[in-house]
N, C-alpha and C. Protein backbone atom coordinates (compact mmCIF):
# COMPACT_ATOMS: atom_id res chain seq x y z
N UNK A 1 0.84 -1.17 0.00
CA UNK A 1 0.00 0.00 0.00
C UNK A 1 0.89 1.24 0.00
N UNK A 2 0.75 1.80 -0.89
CA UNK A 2 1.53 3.42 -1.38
C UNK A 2 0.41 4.74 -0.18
N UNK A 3 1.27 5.38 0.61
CA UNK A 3 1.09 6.07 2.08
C UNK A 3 1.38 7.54 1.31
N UNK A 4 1.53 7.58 0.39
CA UNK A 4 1.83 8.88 -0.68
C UNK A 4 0.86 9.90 -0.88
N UNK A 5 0.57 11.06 -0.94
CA UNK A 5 0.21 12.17 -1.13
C UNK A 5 0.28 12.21 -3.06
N UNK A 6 -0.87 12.12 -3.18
CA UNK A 6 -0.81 12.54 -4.76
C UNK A 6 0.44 13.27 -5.21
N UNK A 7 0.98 14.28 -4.69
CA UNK A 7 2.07 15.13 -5.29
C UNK A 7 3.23 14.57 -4.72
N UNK A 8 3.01 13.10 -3.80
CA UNK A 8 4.23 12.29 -3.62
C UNK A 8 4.85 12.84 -1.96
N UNK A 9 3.95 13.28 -1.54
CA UNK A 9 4.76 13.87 -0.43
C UNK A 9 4.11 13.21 1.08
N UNK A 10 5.01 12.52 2.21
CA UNK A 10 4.64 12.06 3.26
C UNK A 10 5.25 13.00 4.26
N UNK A 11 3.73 12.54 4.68
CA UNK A 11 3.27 13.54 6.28
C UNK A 11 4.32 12.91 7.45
N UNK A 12 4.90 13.21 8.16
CA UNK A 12 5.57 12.79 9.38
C UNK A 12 4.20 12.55 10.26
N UNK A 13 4.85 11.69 11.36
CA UNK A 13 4.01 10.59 12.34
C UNK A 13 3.66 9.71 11.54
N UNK A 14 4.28 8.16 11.64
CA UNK A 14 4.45 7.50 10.69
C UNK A 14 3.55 6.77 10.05
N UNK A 15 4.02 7.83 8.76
CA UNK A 15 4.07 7.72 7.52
C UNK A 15 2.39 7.97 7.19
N UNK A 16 1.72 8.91 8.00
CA UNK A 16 0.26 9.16 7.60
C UNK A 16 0.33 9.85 6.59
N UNK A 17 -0.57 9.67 5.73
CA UNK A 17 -0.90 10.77 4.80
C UNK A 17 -1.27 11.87 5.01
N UNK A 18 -1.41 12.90 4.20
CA UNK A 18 -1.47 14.41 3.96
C UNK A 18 -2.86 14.32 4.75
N UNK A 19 -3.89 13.57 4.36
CA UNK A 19 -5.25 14.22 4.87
C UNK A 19 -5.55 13.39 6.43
N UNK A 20 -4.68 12.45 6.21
CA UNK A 20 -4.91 11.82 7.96
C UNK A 20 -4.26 12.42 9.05
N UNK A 21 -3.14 13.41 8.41
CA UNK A 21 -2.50 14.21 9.35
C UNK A 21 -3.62 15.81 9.83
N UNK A 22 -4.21 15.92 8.38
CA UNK A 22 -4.98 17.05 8.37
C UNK A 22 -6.30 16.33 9.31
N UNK A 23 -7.03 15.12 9.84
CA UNK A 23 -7.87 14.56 10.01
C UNK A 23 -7.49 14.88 11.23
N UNK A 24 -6.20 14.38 12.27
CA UNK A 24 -5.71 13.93 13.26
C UNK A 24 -5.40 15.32 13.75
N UNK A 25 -5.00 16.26 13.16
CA UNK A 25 -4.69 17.71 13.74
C UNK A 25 -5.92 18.50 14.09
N UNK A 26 -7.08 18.07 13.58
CA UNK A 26 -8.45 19.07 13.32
C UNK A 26 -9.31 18.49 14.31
N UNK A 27 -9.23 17.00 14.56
CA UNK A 27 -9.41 16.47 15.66
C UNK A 27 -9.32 16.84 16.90
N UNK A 28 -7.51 16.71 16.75
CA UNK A 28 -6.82 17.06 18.57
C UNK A 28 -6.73 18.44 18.86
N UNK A 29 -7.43 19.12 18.04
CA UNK A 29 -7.51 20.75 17.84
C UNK A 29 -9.22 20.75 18.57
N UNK A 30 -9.87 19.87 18.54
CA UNK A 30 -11.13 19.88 19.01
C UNK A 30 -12.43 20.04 18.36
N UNK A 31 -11.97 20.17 17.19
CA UNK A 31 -13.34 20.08 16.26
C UNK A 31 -14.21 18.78 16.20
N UNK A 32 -15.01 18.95 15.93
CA UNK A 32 -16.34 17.64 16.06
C UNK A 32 -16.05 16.93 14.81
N UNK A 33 -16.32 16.01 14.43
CA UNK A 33 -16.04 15.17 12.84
C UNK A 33 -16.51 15.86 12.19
N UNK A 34 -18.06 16.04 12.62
CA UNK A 34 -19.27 16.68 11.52
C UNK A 34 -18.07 18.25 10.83
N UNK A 35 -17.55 19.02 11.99
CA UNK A 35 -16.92 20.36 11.29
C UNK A 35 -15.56 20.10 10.76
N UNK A 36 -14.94 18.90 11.17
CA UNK A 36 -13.66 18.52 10.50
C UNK A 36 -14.07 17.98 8.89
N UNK A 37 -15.34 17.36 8.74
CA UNK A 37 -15.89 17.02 7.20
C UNK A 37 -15.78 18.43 6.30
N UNK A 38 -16.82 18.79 7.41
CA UNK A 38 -17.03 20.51 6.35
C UNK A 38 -15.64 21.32 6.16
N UNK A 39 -14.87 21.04 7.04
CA UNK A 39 -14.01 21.86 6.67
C UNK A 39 -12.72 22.22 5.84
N UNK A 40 -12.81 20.46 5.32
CA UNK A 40 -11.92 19.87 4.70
C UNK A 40 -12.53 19.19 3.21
N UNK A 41 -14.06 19.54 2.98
CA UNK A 41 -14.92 18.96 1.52
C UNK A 41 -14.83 17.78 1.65
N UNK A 42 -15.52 16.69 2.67
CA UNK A 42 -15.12 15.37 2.20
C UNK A 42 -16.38 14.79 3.35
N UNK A 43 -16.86 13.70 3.45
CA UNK A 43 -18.27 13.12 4.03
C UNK A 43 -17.67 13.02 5.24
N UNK A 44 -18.75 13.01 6.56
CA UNK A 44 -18.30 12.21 7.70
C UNK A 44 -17.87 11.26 7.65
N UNK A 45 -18.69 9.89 6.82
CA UNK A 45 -17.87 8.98 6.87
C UNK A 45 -16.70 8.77 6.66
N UNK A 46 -16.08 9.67 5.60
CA UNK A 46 -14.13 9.78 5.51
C UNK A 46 -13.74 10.29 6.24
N UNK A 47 -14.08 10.88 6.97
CA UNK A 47 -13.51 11.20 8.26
C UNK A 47 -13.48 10.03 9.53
N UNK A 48 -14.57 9.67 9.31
CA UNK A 48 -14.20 8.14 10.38
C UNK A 48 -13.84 7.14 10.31
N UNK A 49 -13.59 7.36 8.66
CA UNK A 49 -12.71 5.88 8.02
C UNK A 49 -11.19 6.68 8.64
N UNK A 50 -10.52 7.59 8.28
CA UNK A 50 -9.54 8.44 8.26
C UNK A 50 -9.26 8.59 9.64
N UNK A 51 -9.78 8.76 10.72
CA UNK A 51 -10.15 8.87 12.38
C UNK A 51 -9.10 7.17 12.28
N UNK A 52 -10.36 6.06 11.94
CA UNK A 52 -9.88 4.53 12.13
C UNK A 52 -8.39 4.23 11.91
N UNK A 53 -8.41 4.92 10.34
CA UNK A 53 -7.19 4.34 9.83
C UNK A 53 -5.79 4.91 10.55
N UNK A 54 -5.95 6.16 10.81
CA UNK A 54 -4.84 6.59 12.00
C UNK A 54 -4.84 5.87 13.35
N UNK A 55 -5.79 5.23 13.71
CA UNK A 55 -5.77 5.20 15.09
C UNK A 55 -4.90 3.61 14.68
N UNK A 56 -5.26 3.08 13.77
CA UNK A 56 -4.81 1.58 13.83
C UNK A 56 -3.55 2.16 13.32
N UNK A 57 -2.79 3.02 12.34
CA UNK A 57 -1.09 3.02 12.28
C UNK A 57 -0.50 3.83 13.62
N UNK A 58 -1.06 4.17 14.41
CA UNK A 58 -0.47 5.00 15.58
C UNK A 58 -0.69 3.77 17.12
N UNK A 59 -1.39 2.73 16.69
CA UNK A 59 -1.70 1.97 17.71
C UNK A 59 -2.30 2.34 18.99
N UNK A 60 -3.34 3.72 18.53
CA UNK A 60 -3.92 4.29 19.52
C UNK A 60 -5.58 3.67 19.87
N UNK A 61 -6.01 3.84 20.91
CA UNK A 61 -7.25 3.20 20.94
C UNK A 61 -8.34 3.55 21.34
N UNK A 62 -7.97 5.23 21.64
CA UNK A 62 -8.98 5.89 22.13
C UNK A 62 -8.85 7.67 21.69
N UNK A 63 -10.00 8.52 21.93
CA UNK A 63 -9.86 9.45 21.76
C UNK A 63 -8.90 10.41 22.46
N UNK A 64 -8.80 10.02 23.51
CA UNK A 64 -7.64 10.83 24.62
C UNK A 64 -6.24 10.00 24.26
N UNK A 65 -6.12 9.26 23.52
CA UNK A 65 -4.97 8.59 23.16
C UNK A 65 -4.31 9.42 22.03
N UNK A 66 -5.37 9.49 21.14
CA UNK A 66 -4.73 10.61 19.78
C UNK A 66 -4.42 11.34 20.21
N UNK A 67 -5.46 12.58 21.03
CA UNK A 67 -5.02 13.89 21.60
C UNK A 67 -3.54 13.87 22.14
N UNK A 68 -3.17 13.04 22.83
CA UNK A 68 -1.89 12.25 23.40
C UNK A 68 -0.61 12.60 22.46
N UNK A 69 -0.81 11.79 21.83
CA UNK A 69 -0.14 11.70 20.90
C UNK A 69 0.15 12.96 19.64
N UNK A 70 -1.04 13.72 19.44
CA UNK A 70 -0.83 14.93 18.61
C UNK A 70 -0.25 15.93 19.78
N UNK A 71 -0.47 15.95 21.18
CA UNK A 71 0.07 16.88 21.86
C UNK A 71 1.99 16.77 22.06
N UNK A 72 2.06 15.59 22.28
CA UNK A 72 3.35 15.01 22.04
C UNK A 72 4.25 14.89 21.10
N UNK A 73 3.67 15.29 19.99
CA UNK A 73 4.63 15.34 18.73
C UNK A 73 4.01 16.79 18.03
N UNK A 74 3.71 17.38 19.03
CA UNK A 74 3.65 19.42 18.80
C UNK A 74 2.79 19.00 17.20
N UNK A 75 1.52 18.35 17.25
CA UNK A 75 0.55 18.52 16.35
C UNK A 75 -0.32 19.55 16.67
N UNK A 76 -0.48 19.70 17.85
CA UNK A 76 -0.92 20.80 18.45
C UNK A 76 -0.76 21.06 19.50
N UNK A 77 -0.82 22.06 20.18
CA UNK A 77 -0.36 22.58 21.64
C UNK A 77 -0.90 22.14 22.68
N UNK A 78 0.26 21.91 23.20
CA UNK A 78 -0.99 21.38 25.06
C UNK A 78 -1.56 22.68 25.49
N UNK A 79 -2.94 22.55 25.93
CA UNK A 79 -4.05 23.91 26.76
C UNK A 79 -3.23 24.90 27.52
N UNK A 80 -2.02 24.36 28.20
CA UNK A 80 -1.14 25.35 28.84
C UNK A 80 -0.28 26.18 28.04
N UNK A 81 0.12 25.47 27.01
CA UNK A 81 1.45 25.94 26.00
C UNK A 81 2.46 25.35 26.62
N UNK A 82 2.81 24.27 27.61
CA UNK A 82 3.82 23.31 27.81
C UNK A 82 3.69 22.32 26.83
N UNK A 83 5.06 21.88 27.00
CA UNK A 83 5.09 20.01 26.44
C UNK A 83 4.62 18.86 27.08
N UNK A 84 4.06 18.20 26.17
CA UNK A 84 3.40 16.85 27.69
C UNK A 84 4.49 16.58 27.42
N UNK A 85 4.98 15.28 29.16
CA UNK A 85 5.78 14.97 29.31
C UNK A 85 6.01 13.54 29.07
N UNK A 86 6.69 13.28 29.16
CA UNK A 86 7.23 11.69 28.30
C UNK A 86 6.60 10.48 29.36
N UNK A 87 5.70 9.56 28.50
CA UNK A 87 5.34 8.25 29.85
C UNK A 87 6.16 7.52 30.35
């Protein structure tokens, strides 16, 4: 399976694609699916296929797990503006 960006280009956090990174950031940013769809032109359901398919290459298993994980690799900011700290 080719993890490629039409214009050939991979997203860091491994090896997501362009729109699962854009899925996973809009997420742990706090948007609802329904406004992460609209905001990006694409159905809820690709968004919860896209939600799935990250959670199974990140081996995450929950919603506070992603957040986790996008806060930890400065996908987006922790609520304080610190770094979470390492488990």
């Amino acid at each position: 399976m080719d993890n490629r960006h039409p214009a050939g280009e991979l997203m860091p956090s491994q090896d997501l694609t362009r729109r699962e990174y854009e899925v996973l950031a809009l997420l742990a940013a706090g948007y609802p699916m329904k406004q992460v769809a609209y905001r990006l032109g694409i159905t809820y359901r690709t968004v919860t296929f896209h939600k799935y398919r990250v959670m199974q290459r990140l081996a995450v298993r929950s919603n506070a797990g992603l957040l986790y994980y996008a806060v930890k690799n400065n996908i987006v900011e922790h609520p304080s503006g610190r770094q979470a700290r390492a488990a």
